[in-house]
C-alpha atoms as a PDB file:
ATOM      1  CA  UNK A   1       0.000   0.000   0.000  1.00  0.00           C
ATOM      2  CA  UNK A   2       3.054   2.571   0.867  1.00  0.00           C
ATOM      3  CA  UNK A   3       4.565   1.695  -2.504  1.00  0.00           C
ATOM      4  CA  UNK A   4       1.479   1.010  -4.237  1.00  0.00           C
ATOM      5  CA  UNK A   5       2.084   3.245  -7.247  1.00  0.00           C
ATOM      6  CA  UNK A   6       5.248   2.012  -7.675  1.00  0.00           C
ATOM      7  CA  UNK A   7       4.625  -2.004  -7.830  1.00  0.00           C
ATOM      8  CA  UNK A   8       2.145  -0.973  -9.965  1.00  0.00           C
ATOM      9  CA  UNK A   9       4.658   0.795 -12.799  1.00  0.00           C
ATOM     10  CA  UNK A  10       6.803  -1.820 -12.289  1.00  0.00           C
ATOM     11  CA  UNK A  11       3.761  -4.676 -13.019  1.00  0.00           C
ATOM     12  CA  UNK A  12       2.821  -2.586 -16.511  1.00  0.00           C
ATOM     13  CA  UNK A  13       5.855  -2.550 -17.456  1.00  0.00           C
ATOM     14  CA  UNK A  14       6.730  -6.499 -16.544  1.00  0.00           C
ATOM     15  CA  UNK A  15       3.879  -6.960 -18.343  1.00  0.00           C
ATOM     16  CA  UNK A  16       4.798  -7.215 -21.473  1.00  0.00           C
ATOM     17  CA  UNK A  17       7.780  -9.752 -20.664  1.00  0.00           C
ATOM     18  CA  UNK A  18       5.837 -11.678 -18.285  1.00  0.00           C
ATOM     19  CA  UNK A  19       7.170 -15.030 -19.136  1.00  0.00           C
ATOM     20  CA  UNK A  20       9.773 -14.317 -21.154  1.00  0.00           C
ATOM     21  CA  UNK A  21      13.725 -13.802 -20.597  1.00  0.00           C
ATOM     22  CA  UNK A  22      15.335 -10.699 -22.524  1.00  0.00           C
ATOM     23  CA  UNK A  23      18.690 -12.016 -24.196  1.00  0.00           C
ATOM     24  CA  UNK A  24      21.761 -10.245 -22.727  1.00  0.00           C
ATOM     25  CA  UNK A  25      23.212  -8.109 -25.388  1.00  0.00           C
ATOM     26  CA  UNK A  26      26.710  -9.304 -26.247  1.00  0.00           C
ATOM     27  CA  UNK A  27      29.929  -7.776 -25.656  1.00  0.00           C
ATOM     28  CA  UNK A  28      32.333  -6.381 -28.584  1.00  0.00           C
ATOM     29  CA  UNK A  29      35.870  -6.916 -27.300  1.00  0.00           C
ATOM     30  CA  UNK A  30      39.180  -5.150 -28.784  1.00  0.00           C
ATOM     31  CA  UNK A  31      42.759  -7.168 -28.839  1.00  0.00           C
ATOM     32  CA  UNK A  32      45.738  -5.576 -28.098  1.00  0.00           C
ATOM     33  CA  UNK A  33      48.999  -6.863 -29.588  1.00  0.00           C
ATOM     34  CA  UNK A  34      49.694  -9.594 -26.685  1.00  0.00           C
ATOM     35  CA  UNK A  35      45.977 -11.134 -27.397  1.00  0.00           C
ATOM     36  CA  UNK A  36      44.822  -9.534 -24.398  1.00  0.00           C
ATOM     37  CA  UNK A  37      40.713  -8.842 -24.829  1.00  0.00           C
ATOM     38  CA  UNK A  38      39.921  -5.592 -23.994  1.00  0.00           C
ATOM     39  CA  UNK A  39      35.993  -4.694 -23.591  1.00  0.00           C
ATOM     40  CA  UNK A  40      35.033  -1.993 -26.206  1.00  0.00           C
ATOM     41  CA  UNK A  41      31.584  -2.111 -25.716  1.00  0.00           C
ATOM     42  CA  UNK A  42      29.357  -3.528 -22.431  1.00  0.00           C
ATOM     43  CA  UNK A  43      26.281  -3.970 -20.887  1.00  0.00           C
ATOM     44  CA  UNK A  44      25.634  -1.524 -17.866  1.00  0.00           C
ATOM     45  CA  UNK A  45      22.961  -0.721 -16.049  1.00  0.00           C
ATOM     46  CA  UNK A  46      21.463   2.723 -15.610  1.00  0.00           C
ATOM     47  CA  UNK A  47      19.142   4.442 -13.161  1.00  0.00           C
ATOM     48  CA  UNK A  48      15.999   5.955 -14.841  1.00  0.00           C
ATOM     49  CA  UNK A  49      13.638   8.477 -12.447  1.00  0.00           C
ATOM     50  CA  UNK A  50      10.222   8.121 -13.800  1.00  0.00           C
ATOM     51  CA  UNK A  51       6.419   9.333 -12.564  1.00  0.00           C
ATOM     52  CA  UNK A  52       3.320   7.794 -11.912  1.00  0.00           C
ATOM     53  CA  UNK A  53       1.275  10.923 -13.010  1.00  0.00           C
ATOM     54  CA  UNK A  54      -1.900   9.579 -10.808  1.00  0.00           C
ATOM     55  CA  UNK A  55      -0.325   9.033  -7.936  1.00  0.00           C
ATOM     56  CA  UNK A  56       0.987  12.350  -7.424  1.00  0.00           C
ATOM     57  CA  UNK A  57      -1.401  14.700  -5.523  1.00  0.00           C
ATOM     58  CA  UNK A  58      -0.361  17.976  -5.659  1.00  0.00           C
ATOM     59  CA  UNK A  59       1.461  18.160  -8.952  1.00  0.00           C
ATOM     60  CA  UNK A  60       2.476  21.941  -8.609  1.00  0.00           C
ATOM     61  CA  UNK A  61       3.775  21.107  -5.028  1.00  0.00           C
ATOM     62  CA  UNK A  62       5.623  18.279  -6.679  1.00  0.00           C
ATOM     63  CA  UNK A  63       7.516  19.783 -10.177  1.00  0.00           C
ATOM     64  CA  UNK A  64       8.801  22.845  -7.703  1.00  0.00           C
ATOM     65  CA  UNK A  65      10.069  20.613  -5.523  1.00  0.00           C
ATOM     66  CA  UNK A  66      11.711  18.424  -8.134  1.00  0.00           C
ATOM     67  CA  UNK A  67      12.940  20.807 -11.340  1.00  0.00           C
ATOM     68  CA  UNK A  68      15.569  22.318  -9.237  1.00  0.00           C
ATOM     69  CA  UNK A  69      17.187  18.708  -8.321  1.00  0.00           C
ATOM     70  CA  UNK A  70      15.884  17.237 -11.954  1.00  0.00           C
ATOM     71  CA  UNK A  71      16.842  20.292 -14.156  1.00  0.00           C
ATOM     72  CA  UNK A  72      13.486  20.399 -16.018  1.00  0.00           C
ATOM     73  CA  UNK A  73      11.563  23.301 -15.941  1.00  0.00           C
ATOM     74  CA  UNK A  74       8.456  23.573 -13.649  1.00  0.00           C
ATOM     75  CA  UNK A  75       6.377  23.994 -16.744  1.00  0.00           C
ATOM     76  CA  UNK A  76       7.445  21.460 -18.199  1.00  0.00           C
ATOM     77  CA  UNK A  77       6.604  18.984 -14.869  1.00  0.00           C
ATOM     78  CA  UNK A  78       3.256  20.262 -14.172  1.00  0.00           C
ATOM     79  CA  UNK A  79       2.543  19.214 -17.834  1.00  0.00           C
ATOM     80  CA  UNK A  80       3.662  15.654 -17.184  1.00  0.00           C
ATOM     81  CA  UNK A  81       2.471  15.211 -13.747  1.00  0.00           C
ATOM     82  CA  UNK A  82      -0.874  16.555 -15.106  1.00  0.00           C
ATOM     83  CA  UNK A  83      -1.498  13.782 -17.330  1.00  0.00           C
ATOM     84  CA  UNK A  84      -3.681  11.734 -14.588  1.00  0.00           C
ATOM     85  CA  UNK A  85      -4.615   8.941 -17.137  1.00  0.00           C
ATOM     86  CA  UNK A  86      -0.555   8.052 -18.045  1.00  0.00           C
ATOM     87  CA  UNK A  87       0.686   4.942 -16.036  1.00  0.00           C
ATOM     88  CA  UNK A  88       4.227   6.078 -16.213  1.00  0.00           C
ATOM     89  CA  UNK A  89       6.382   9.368 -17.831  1.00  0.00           C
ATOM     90  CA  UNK A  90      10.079   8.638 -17.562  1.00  0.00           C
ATOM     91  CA  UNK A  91      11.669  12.054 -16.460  1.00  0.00           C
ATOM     92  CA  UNK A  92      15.549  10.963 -17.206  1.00  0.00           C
ATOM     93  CA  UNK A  93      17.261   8.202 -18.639  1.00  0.00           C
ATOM     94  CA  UNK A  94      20.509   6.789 -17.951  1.00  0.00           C
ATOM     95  CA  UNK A  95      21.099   9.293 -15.012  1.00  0.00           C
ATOM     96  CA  UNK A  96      23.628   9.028 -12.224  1.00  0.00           C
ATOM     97  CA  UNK A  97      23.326   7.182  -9.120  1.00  0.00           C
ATOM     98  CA  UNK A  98      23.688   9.688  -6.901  1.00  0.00           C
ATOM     99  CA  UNK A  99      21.036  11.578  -8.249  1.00  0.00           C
ATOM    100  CA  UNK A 100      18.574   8.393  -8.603  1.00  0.00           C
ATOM    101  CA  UNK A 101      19.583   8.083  -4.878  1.00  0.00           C
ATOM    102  CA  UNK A 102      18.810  11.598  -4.118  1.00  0.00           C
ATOM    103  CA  UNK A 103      15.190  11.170  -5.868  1.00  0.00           C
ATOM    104  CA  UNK A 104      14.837   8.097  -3.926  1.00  0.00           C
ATOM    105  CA  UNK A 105      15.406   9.535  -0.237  1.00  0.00           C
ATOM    106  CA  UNK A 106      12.928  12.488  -1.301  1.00  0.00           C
ATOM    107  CA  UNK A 107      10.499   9.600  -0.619  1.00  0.00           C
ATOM    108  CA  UNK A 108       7.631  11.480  -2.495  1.00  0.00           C
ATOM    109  CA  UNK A 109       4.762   9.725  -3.378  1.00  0.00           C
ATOM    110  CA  UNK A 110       4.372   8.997  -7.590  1.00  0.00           C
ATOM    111  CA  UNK A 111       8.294   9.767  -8.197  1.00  0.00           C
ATOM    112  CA  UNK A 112      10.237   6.657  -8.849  1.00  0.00           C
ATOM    113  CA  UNK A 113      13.900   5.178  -9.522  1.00  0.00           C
ATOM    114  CA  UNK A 114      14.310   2.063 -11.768  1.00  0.00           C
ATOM    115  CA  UNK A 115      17.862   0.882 -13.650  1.00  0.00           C
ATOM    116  CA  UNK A 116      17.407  -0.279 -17.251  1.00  0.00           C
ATOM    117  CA  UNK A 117      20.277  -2.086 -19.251  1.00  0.00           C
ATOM    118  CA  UNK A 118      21.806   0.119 -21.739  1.00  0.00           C
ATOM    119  CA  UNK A 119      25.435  -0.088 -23.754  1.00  0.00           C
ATOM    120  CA  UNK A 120      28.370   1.441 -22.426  1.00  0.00           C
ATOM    121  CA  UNK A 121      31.420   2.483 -24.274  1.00  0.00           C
ATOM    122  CA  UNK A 122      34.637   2.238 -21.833  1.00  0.00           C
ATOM    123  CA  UNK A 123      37.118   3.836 -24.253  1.00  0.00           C
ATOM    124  CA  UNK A 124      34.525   6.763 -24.945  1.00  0.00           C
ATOM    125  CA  UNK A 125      34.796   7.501 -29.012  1.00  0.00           C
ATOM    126  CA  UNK A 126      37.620   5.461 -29.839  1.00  0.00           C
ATOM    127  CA  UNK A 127      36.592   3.528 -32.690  1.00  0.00           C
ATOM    128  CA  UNK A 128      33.240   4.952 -32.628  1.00  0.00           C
ATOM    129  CA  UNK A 129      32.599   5.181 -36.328  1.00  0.00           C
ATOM    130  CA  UNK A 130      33.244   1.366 -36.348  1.00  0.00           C
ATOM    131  CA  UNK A 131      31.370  -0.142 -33.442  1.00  0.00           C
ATOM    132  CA  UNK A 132      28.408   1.921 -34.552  1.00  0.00           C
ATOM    133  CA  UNK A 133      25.813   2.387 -31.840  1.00  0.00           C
ATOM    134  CA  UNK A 134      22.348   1.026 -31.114  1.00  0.00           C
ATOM    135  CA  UNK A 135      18.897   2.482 -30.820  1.00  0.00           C
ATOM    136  CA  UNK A 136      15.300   1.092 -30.112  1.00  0.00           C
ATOM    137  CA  UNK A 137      14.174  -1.737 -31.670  1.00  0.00           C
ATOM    138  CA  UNK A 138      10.682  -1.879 -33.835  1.00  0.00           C
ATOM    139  CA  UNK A 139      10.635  -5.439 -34.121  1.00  0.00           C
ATOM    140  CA  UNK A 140      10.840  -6.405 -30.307  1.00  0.00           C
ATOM    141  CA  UNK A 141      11.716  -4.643 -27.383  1.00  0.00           C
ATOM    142  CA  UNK A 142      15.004  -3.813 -26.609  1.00  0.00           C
ATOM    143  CA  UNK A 143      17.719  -2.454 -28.563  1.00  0.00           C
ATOM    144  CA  UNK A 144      18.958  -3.334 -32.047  1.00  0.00           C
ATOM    145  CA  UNK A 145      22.300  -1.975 -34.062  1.00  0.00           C
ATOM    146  CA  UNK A 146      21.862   0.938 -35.958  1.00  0.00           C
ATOM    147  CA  UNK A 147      25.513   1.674 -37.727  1.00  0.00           C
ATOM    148  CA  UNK A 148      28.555  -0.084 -37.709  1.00  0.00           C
ATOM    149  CA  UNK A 149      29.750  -3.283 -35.365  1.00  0.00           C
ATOM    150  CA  UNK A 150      26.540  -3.070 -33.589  1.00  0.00           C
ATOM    151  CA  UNK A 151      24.329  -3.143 -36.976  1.00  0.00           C
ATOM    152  CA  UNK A 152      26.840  -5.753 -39.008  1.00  0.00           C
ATOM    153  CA  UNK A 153      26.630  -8.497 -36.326  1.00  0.00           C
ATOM    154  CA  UNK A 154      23.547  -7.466 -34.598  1.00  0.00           C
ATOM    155  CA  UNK A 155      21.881 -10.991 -34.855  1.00  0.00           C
ATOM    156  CA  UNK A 156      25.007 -12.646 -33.154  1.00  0.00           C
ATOM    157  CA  UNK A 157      24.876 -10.012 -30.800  1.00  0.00           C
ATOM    158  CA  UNK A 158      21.213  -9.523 -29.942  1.00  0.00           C
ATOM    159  CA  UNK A 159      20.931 -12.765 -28.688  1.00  0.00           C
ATOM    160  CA  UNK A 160      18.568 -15.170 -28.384  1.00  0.00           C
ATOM    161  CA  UNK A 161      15.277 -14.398 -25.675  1.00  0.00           C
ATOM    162  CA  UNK A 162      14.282 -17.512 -23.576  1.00  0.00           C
ATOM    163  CA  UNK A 163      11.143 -18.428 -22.241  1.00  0.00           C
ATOM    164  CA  UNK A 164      10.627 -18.957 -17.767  1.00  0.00           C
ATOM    165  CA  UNK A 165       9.118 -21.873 -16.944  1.00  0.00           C
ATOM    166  CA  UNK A 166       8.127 -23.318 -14.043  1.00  0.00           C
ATOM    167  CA  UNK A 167      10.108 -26.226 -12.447  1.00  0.00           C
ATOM    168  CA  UNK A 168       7.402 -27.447 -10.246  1.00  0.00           C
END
């Protein structure tokens, strides 16, 4: 009941996936010149802060309260946190921790933290214009290559999803 809004998000969006298991996207590894692997690209997980529009009672209270911490003009929250009917509006993707941690000690009601898988590049742009990048896919959900690497092998690296089952 404390939470309520939250488990809730969480449910519609575990919805979708309910018996299924997303496929790890793979890793892209360099080699340096003594055949040590070197990871060029990785799976990492960021914090997203998201809202639960109904849950939120006072939504002028709420977006001054939050666009000073979130950056986003109080406008521009009263608009979202308006929009009663919405089950979710994510605020920011692939944030930092400490401010995901901040959000989450404010402890208001309808304002939520989640992490979401997402690529990381450890050697920022080096090589960029070869391991491509990825963006949303249409087919599925989840991400698919876009340009480069990432697009060539995307198959091999996509995956394959699995199916839960029950072992009882």
């Amino acid at each position: 009941l404390v939470k309520g809004g939250y488990y809730l998000a969480r449910a519609g969006s575990q919805y979708l996936s309910s018996d299924l298991a997303a496929a790890n996207r793979g890793i892209i590894y360099f080699t340096d010149k003594n055949g040590k692997q070197l990871p060029a690209v990785l799976n990492k997980d960021y914090p997203i802060i998201y809202a639960v529009p109904k849950d939120i009672e006072d939504s002028q209270e709420a977006a001054h309260a939050l666009s000073p911490i979130l950056g986003i003009p109080v406008e521009e929250l009263e608009a979202i946190f308006s929009k009663k009917d919405r089950q979710y509006e994510i605020l920011l993707k692939k944030t930092s921790t400490e401010l995901a941690e901040e959000i989450e000690n404010l402890g208001m009601e309808g304002i939520y933290t989640e992490t979401i898988p997402g690529r990381f590049y450890p050697r920022g742009e080096l090589a960029s214009h070869l391991l491509g990048f990825v963006g949303p896919s249409k087919e599925e959900l989840g991400e698919s290559g876009r340009y480069g690497i990432e697009k060539f092998y995307n198959e091999v690296l996509a995956g394959t999803e699995g199916k839960l089952e029950d072992n009882q």
